[in-house]
Protein backbone atom coordinates (compact mmCIF):
# COMPACT_ATOMS: atom_id res chain seq x y z
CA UNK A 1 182.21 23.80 136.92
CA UNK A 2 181.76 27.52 137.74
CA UNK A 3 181.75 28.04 134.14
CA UNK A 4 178.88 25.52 133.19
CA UNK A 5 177.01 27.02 136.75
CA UNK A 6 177.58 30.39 135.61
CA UNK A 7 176.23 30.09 131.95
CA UNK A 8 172.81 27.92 133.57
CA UNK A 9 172.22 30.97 135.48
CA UNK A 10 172.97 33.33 132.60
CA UNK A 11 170.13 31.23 130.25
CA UNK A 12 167.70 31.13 132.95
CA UNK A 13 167.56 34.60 133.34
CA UNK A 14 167.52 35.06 129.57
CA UNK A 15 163.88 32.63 129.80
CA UNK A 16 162.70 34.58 132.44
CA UNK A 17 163.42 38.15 130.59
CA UNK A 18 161.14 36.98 127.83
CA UNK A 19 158.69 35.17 129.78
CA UNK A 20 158.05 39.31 131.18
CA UNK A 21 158.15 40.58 128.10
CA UNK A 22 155.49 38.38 126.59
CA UNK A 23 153.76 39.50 130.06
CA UNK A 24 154.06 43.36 129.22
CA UNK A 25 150.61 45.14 127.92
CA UNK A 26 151.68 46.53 124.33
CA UNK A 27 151.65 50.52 124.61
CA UNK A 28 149.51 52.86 122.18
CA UNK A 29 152.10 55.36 120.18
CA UNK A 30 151.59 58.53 121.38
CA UNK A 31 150.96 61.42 118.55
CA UNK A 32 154.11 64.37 118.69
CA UNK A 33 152.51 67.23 118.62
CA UNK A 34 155.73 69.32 119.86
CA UNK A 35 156.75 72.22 117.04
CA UNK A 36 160.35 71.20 116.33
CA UNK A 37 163.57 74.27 115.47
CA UNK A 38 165.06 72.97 112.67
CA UNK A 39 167.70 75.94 111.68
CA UNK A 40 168.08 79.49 112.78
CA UNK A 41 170.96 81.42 112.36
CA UNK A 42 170.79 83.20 115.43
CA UNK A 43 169.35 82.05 118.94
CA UNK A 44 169.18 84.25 122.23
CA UNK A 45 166.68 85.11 124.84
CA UNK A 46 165.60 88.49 126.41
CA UNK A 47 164.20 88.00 129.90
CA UNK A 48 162.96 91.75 129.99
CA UNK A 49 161.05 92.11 126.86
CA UNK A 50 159.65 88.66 126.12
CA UNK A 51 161.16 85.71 129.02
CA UNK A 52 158.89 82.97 127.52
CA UNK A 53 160.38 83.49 124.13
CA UNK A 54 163.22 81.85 121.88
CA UNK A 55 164.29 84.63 120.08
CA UNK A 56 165.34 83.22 116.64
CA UNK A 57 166.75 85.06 113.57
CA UNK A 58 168.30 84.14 110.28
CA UNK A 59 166.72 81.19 107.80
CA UNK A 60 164.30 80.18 111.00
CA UNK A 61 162.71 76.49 109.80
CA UNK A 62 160.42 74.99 111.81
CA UNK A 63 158.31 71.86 111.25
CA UNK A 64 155.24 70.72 112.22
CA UNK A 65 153.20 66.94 111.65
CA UNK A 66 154.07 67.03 107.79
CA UNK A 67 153.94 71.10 107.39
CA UNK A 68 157.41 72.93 106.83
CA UNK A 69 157.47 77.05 108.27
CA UNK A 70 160.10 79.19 107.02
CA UNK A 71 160.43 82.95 108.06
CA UNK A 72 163.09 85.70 108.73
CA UNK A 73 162.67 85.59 112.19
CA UNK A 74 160.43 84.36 114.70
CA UNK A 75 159.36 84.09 118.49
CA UNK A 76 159.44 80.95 119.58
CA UNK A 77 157.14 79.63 122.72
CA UNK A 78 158.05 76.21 123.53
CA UNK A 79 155.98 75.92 126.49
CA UNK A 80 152.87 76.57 124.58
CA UNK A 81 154.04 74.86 121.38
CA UNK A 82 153.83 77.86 119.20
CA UNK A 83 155.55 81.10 117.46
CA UNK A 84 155.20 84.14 115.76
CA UNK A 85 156.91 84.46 112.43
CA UNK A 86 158.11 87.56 110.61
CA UNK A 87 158.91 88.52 107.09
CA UNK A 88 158.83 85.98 104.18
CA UNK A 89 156.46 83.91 106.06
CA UNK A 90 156.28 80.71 104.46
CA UNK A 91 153.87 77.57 105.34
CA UNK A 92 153.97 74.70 102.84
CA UNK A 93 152.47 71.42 103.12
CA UNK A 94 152.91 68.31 100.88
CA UNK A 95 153.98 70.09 97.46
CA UNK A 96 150.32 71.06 96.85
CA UNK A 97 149.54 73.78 99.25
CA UNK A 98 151.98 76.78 100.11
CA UNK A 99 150.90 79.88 102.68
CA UNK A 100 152.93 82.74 102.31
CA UNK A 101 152.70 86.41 104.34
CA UNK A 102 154.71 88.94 106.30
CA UNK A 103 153.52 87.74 109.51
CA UNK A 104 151.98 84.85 111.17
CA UNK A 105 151.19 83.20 114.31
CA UNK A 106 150.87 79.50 114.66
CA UNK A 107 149.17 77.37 117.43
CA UNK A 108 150.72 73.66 117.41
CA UNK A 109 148.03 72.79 119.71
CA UNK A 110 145.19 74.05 117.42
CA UNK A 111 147.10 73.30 114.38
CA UNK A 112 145.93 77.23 113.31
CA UNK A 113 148.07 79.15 111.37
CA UNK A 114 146.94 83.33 111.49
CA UNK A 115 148.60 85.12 108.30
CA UNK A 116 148.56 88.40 108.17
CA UNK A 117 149.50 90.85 105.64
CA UNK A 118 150.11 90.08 101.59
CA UNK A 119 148.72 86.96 102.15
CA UNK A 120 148.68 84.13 99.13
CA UNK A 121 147.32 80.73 99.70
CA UNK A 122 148.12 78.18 96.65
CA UNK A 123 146.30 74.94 96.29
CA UNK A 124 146.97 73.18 93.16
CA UNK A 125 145.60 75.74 90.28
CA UNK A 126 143.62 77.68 92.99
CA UNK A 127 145.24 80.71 94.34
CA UNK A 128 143.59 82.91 97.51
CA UNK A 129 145.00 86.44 97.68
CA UNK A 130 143.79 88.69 101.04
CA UNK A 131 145.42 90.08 103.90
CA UNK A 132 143.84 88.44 106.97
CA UNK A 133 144.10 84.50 106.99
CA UNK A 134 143.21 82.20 109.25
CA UNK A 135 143.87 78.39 108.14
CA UNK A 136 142.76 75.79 110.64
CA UNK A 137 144.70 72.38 109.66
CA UNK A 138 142.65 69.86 111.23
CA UNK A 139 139.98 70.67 109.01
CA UNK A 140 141.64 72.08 106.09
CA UNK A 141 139.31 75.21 106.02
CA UNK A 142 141.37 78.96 105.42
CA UNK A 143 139.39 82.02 106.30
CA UNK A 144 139.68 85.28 104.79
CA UNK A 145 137.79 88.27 106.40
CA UNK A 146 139.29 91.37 105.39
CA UNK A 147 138.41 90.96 101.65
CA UNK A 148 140.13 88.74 99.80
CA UNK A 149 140.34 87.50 96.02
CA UNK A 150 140.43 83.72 94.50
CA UNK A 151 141.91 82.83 91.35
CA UNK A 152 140.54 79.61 89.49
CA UNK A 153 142.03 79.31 85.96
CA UNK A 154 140.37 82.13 84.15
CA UNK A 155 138.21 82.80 86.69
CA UNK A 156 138.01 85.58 89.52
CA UNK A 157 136.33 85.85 92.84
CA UNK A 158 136.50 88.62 95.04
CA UNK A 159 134.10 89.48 98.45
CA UNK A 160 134.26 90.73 101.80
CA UNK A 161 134.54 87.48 103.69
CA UNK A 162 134.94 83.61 102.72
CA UNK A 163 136.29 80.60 103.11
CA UNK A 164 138.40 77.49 100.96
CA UNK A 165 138.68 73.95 102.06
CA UNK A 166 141.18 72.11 100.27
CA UNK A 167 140.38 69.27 101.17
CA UNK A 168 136.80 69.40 99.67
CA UNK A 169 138.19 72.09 97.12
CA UNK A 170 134.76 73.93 98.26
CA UNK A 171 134.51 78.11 98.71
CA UNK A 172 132.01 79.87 100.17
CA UNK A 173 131.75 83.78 99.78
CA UNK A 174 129.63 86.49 101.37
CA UNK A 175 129.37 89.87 100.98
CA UNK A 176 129.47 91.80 97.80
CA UNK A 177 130.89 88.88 95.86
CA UNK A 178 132.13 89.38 92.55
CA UNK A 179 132.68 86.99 90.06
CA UNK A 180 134.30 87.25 86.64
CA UNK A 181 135.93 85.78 83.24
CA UNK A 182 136.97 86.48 79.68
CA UNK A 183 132.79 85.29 79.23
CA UNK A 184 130.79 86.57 81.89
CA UNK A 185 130.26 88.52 85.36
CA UNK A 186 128.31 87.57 88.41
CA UNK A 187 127.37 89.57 91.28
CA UNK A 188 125.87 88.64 94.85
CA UNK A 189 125.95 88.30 98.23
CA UNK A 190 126.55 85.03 98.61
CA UNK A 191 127.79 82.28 96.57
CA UNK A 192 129.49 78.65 97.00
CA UNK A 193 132.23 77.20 94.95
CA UNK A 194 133.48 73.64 93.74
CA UNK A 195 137.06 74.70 92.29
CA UNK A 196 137.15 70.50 91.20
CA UNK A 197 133.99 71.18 88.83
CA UNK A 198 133.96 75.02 88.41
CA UNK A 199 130.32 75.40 89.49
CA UNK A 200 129.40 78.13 91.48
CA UNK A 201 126.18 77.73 93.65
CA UNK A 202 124.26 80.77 93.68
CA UNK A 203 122.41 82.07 96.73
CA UNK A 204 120.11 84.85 97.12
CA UNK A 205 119.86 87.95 94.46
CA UNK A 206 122.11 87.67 92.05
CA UNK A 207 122.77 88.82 88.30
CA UNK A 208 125.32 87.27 85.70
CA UNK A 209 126.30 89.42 82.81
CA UNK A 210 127.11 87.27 79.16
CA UNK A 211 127.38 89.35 76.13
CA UNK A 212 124.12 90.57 75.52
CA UNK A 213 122.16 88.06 78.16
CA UNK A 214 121.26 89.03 81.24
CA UNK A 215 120.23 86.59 83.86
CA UNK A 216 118.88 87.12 87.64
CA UNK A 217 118.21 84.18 89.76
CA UNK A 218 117.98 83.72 93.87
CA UNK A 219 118.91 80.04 93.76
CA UNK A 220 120.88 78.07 90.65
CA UNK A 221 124.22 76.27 89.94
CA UNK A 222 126.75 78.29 87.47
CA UNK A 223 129.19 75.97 85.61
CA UNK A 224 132.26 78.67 85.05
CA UNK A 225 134.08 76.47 82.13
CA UNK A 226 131.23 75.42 79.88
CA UNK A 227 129.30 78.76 80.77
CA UNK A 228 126.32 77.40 81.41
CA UNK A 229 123.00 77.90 84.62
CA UNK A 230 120.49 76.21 85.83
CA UNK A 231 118.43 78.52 88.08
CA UNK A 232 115.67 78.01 90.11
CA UNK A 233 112.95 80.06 91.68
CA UNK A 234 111.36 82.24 89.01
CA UNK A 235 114.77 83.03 87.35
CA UNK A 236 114.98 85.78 84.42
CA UNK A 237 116.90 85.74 81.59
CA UNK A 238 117.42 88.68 78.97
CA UNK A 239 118.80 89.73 75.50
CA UNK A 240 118.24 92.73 73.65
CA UNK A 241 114.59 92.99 74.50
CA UNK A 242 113.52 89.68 75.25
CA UNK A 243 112.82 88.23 78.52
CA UNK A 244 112.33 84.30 79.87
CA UNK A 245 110.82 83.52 83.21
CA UNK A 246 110.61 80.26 84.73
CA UNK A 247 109.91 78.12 87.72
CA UNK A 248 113.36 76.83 86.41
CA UNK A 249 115.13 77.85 83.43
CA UNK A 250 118.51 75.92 81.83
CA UNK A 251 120.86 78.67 79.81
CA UNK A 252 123.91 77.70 77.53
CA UNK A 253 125.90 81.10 76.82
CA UNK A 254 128.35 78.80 74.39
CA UNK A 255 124.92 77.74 72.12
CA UNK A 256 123.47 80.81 72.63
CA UNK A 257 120.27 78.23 73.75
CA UNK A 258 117.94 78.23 77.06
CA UNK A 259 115.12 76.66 78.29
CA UNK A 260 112.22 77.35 81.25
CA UNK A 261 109.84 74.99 82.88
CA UNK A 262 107.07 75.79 84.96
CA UNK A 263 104.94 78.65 84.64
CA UNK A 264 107.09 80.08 81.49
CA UNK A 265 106.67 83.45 80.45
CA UNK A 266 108.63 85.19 77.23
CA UNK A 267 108.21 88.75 76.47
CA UNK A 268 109.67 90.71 73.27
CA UNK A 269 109.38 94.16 74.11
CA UNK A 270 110.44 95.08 70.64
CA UNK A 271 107.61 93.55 68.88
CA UNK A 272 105.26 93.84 71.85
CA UNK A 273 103.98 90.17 72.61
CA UNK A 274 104.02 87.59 75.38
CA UNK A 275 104.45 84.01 75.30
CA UNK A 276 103.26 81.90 77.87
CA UNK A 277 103.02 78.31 79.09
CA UNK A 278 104.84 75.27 81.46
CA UNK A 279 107.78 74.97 78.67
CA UNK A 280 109.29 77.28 76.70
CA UNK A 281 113.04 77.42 74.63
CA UNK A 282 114.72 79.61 72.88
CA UNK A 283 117.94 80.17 70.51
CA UNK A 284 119.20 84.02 70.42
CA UNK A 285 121.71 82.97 67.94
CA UNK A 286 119.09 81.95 65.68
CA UNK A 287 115.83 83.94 66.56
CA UNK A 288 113.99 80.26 67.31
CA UNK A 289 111.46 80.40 70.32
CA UNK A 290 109.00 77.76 71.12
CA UNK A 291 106.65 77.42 73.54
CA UNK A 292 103.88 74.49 74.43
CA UNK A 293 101.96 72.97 77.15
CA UNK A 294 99.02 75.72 78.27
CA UNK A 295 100.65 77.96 75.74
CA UNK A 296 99.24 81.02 74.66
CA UNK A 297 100.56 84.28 72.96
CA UNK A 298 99.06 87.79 73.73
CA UNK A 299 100.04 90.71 71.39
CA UNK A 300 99.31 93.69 73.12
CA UNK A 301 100.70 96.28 69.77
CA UNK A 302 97.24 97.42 69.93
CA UNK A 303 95.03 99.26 72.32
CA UNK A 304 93.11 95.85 73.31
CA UNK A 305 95.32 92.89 74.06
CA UNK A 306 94.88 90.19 71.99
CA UNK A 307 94.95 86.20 73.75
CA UNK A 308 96.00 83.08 71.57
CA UNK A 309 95.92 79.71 72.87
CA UNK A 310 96.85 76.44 70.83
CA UNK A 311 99.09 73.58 72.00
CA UNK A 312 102.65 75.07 70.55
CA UNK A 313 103.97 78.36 69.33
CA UNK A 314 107.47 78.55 67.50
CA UNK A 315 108.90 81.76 66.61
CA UNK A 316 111.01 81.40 63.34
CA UNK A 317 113.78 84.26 62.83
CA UNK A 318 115.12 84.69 59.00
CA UNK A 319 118.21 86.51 58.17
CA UNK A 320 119.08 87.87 62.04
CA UNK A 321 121.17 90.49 62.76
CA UNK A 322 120.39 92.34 59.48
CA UNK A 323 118.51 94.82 57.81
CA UNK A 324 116.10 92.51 56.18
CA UNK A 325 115.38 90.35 59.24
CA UNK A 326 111.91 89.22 59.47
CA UNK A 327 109.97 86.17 61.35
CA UNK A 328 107.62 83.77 61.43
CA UNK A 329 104.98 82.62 64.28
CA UNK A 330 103.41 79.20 63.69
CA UNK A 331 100.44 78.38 66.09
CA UNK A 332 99.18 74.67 66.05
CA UNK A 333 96.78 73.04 66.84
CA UNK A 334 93.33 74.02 67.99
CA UNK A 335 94.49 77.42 67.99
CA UNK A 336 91.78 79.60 69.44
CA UNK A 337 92.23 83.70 69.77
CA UNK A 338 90.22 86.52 71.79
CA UNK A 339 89.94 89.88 72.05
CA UNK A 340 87.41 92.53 72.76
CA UNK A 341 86.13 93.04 69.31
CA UNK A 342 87.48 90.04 67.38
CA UNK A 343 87.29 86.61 68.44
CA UNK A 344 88.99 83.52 66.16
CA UNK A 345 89.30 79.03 66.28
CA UNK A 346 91.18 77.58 63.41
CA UNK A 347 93.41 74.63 63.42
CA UNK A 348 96.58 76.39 62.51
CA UNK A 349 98.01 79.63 62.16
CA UNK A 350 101.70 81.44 60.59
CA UNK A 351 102.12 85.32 60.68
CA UNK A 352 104.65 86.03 58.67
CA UNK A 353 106.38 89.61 59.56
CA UNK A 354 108.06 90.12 56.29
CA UNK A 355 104.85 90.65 54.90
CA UNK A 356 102.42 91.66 57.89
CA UNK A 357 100.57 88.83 56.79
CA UNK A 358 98.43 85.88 59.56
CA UNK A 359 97.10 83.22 57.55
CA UNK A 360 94.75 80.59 59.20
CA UNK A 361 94.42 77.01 57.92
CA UNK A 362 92.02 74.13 58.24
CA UNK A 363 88.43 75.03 58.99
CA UNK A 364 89.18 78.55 60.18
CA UNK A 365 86.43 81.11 61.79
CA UNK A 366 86.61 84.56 62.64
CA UNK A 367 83.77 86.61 64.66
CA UNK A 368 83.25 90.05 64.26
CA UNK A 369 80.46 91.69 67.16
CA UNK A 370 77.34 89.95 65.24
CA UNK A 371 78.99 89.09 62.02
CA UNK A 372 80.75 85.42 61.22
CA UNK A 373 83.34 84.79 58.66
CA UNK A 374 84.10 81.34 57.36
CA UNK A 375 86.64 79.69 54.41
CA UNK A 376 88.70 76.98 53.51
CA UNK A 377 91.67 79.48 54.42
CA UNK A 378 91.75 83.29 55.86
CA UNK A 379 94.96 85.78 55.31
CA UNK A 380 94.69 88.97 57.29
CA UNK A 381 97.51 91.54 56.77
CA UNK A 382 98.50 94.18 59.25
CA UNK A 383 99.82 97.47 58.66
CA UNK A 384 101.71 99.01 61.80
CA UNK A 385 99.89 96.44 63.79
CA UNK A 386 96.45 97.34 62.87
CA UNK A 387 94.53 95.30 60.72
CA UNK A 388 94.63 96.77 56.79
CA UNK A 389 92.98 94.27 54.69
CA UNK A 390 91.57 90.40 54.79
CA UNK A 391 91.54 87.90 51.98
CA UNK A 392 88.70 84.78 52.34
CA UNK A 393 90.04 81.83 50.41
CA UNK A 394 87.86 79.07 49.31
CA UNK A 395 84.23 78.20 49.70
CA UNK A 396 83.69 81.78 51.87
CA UNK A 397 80.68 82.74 53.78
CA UNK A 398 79.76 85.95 55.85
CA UNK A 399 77.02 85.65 58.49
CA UNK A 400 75.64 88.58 59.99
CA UNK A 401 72.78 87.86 62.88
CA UNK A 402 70.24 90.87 62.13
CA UNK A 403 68.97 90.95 65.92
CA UNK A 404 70.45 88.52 68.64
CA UNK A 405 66.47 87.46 69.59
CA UNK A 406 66.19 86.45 65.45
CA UNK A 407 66.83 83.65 63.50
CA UNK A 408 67.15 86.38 61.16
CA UNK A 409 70.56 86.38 59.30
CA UNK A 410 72.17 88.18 56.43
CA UNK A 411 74.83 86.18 54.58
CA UNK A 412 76.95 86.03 51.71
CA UNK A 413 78.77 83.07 49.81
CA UNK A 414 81.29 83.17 47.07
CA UNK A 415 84.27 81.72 45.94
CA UNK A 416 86.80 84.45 47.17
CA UNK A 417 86.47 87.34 50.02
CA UNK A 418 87.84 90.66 50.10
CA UNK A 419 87.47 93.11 53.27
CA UNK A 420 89.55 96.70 53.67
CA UNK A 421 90.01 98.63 56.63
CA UNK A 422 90.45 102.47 57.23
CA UNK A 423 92.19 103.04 61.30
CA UNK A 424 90.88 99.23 62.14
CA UNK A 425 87.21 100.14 60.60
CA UNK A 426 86.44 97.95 57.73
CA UNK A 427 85.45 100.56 54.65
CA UNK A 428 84.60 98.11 51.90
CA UNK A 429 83.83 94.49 51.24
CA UNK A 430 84.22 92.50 47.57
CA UNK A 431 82.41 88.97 47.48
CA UNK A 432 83.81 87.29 43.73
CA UNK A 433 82.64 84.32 41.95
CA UNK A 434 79.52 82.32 42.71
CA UNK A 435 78.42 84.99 44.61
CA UNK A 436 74.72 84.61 46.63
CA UNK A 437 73.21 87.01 48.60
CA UNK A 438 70.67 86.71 51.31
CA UNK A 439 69.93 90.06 52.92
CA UNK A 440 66.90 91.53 55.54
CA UNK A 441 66.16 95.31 54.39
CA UNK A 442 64.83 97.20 57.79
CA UNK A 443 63.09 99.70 59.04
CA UNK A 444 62.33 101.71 62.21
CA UNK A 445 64.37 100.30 65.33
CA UNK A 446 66.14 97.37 63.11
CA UNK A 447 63.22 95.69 62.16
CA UNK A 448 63.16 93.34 59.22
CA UNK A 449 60.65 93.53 56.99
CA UNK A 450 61.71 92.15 53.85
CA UNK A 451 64.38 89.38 52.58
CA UNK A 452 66.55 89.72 49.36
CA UNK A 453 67.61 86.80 47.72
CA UNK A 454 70.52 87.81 44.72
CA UNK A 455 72.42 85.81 42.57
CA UNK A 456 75.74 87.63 40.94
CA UNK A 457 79.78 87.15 40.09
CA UNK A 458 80.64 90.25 41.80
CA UNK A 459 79.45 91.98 45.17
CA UNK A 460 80.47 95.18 46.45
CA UNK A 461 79.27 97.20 49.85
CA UNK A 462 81.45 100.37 51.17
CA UNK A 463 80.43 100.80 54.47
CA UNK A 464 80.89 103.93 57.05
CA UNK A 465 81.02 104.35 60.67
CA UNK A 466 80.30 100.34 60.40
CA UNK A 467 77.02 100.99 58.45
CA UNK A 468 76.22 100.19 55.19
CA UNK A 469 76.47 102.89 52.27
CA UNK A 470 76.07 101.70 49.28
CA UNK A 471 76.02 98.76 47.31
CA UNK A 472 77.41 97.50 43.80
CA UNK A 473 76.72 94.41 42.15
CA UNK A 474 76.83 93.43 37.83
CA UNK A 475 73.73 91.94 36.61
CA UNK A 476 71.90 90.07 39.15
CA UNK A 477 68.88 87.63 39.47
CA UNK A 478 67.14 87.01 42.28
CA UNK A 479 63.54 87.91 44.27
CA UNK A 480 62.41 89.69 46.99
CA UNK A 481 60.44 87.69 50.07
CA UNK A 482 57.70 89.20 52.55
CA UNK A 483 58.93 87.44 55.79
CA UNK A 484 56.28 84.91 55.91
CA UNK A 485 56.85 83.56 52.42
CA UNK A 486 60.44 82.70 52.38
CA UNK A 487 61.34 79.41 50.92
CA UNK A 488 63.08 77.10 53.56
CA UNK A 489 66.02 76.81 50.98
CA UNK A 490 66.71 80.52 50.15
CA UNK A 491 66.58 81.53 53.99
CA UNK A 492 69.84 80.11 55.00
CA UNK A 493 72.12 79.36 51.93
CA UNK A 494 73.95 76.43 50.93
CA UNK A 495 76.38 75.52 53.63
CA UNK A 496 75.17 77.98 56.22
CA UNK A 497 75.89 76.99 59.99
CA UNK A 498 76.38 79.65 63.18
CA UNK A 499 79.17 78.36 65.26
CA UNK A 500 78.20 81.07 67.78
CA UNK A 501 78.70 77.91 70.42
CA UNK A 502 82.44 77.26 69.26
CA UNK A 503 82.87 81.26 69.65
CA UNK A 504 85.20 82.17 72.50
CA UNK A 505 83.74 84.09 75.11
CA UNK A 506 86.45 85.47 76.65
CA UNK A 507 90.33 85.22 77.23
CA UNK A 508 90.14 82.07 79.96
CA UNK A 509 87.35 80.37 77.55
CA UNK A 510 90.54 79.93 74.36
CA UNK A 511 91.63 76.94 76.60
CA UNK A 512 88.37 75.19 76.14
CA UNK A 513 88.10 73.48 72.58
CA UNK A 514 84.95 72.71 71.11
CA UNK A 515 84.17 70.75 68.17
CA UNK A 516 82.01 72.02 65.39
């Protein structure tokens, strides 16, 4: 009976225990943040030198929310959850991320570790060499302050100040930053870092270093592994005496290849000509430049600048780096070309260096002060950048206006043209085959007085100080006009027109194409 009361009891209060329990609000786990000793060798205090310190020596481990701390010896401050560690400082964290130093004070409270001293941080493939660390754990960010060097696979940063998260795997670096591999070398102030992707953000002035290229930019990306940029804000690139500007420019060191949008300008200082226009490219393996869209080309070899629009240039380079390297400029189409004392329209155009020698296709004109030039095809060839001599191809015709206030005109048609130049003055023209004249003699203050109508194979005239000297021509037939009895078909020969309206009249009017 006592035993049956005594086990009723026993059950009841065995309901009424979990009847509570179920009662009980559950309780949040509370975070340890506490530092815990593992090991030390040694352990003693020293109320007169340090009294809030564990003094610990020998193989000191501590641990800390998933980090491990290893040192020689170490201060240990338990009421503010933190110690200083000496020699063979060691921090490691998960098996990707070691801290190593001579000295180093952590905060468990801040989760801040300060190395000091020989300091190497080691993320993954990233290593962070400097002697004043600072690595905040809650946000995975070290700080280096005192100068400090990064190594990323083959590449090398170094700069006063900066920063790693590796969490992110981001850098940032300030200060005289220097950055270099087996391919290139950038300098600048400042300059951020994705060690996942190998691109380096570039900020403010800042010049990279490839072989022979050059390149300055204020604002681009910098992929380290496949070496190549794509810069922003009027970025230059160089290579042995040829510059690219852009409003953005795209450069592959590996290809050798880079392009600019925007506002494109190319110079080659060694052969003394601009390109320009809103897209350009060019190869330096290969020589090959092209640029279109607003495009012109302004060869300034001479004393008076000369300006070439058409809708695309491309530079052709033959047999580069050697001695018998030569090129080839195409122009196309609606080319159109100006300069003080020449002025040009064609279709197309190729100057060929190997032989000095610009030849202009497809309905091509050429004005000389009050003289016009016309054929199927022109070839002028240059000696030391001045004109030597022009060849007039096909169905040729020379205009010259006697008097701009005249419908007066002397002209010349033939088969094929010759003109030859002494110091860029012509000296002597040669008109062969099928050769008509139509010529004004003068008098007084250029007055005409009477026109010459010839008929001959072969027309020569050796001019001086740009006036006529002489004249030779084989047998000729022909008649002389007063003015007012000149037959309506010998006045202007077969095929004569003026284009003076298609003429460019000056270097802004080569963008305006006009039909004949």
């Amino acid at each position: 009976m006592v035993i049956a009361l005594l086990l009723a009891v026993a059950s009841a209060g065995a309901q009424k225990g979990k009847k509570s329990q179920k009662r009980q609000p559950h309780k949040a786990k509370v975070e340890d943040t506490r530092i815990y000793l593992v090991h030390a060798d040694v352990l003693h205090f020293d109320q007169y030198q340090n009294p809030d310190a564990t003094i610990l020596n020998g193989k000191v481990h501590f641990t800390h929310q998933g980090a491990r701390l290893y040192c020689d010896s170490a201060y240990f401050y338990e009421a503010s959850n933190s110690f200083e560690a000496f020699g063979h400082v060691k921090m490691l964290q998960g098996d990707t991320l070691s801290l190593v130093s001579d000295y180093a004070y952590y905060d468990g409270n801040e989760q801040m570790a300060r190395a000091r001293y020989n300091v190497v941080l080691k993320h993954r493939k990233t290593t962070l060499y400097t002697d004043s660390l600072d690595f905040d754990r809650l946000y995975d960010n070290a700080y280096f302050f005192e100068g400090g060097k990064m190594i990323d696979g083959n590449t090398e940063l170094t700069s006063d100040w900066g920063e790693y998260n590796t969490e992110s795997k981001m850098s940032v670096f300030n200060y005289d930053v220097q950055m270099k591999s087996p391919k290139f070398f950038l300098t600048t102030d400042t300059l951020y870092y994705d060690t996942r992707t190998s691109i380096a953000h570039i900020v403010g002035p800042s010049n990279i270093t490839s072989g022979d290229s050059h390149i300055y930019s204020e604002q681009g990306y910098y992929d380290t592994k496949q070496d190549q940029a794509r810069l922003m804000n009027r970025s230059v690139l160089s290579n042995k005496g040829k510059m690219l500007v852009g409003d953005s420019v795209y450069y592959d060191s590996e290809q050798g290849f880079s392009q600019a949008f925007r506002n494109v300008v190319y110079v080659d200082s060694v052969n003394k000509n601009k390109l320009t226009g809103n897209y350009g490219e060019y190869f330096e393996n290969t020589g090959y430049a092209m640029c279109t869209d607003s495009a012109v080309a302004i060869d300034f070899s001479q004393g008076d600048s000369l300006f070439m629009h058409a809708d695309t240039f491309k530079v052709i380079t033959f047999n580069i780096e050697t001695d018998s390297v030569y090129r080839k400029i195409h122009a196309y189409h609606k080319v159109r070309a100006w300069r003080t004392d020449v002025q040009a329209v064609c279709d197309s155009l190729v100057y060929n260096s190997l032989d000095s020698c610009m030849t202009m296709y497809f309905d091509p004109i050429v004005w000389n002060q009050n003289q016009q030039l016309l054929g199927d095809r022109i070839e002028v060839f240059l000696k030391d950048s001045v004109i030597d001599h022009a060849h007039i191809i096909n169905n040729c015709f020379s205009i010259q206006q006697v008097k701009s206030d005249t419908a007066c005109y002397n002209q010349v048609s033939s088969k094929d043209m010759y003109a030859y130049f002494q110091e860029g003055n012509i000296k002597e023209t040669r008109a062969i085959g099928n050769v008509l004249i139509g010529y004004y003699f003068e008098e007084g203050d250029s007055v005409p007085i009477i026109y010459n109508y010839q008929e001959t194979s072969e027309l020569r005239m050796f001019l001086k100080d740009r006036k006529l000297e002489s004249v030779w021509t084989p047998k000729t037939t022909g008649t002389m006009y007063p003015l007012n009895q000149i037959p309506p078909d010998r006045k202007q020969l077969p095929g004569f027109a003026w284009y003076d309206y298609i003429r460019p009249k000056d270097r802004l009017d080569i963008f305006n194409w006009r039909k004949k």
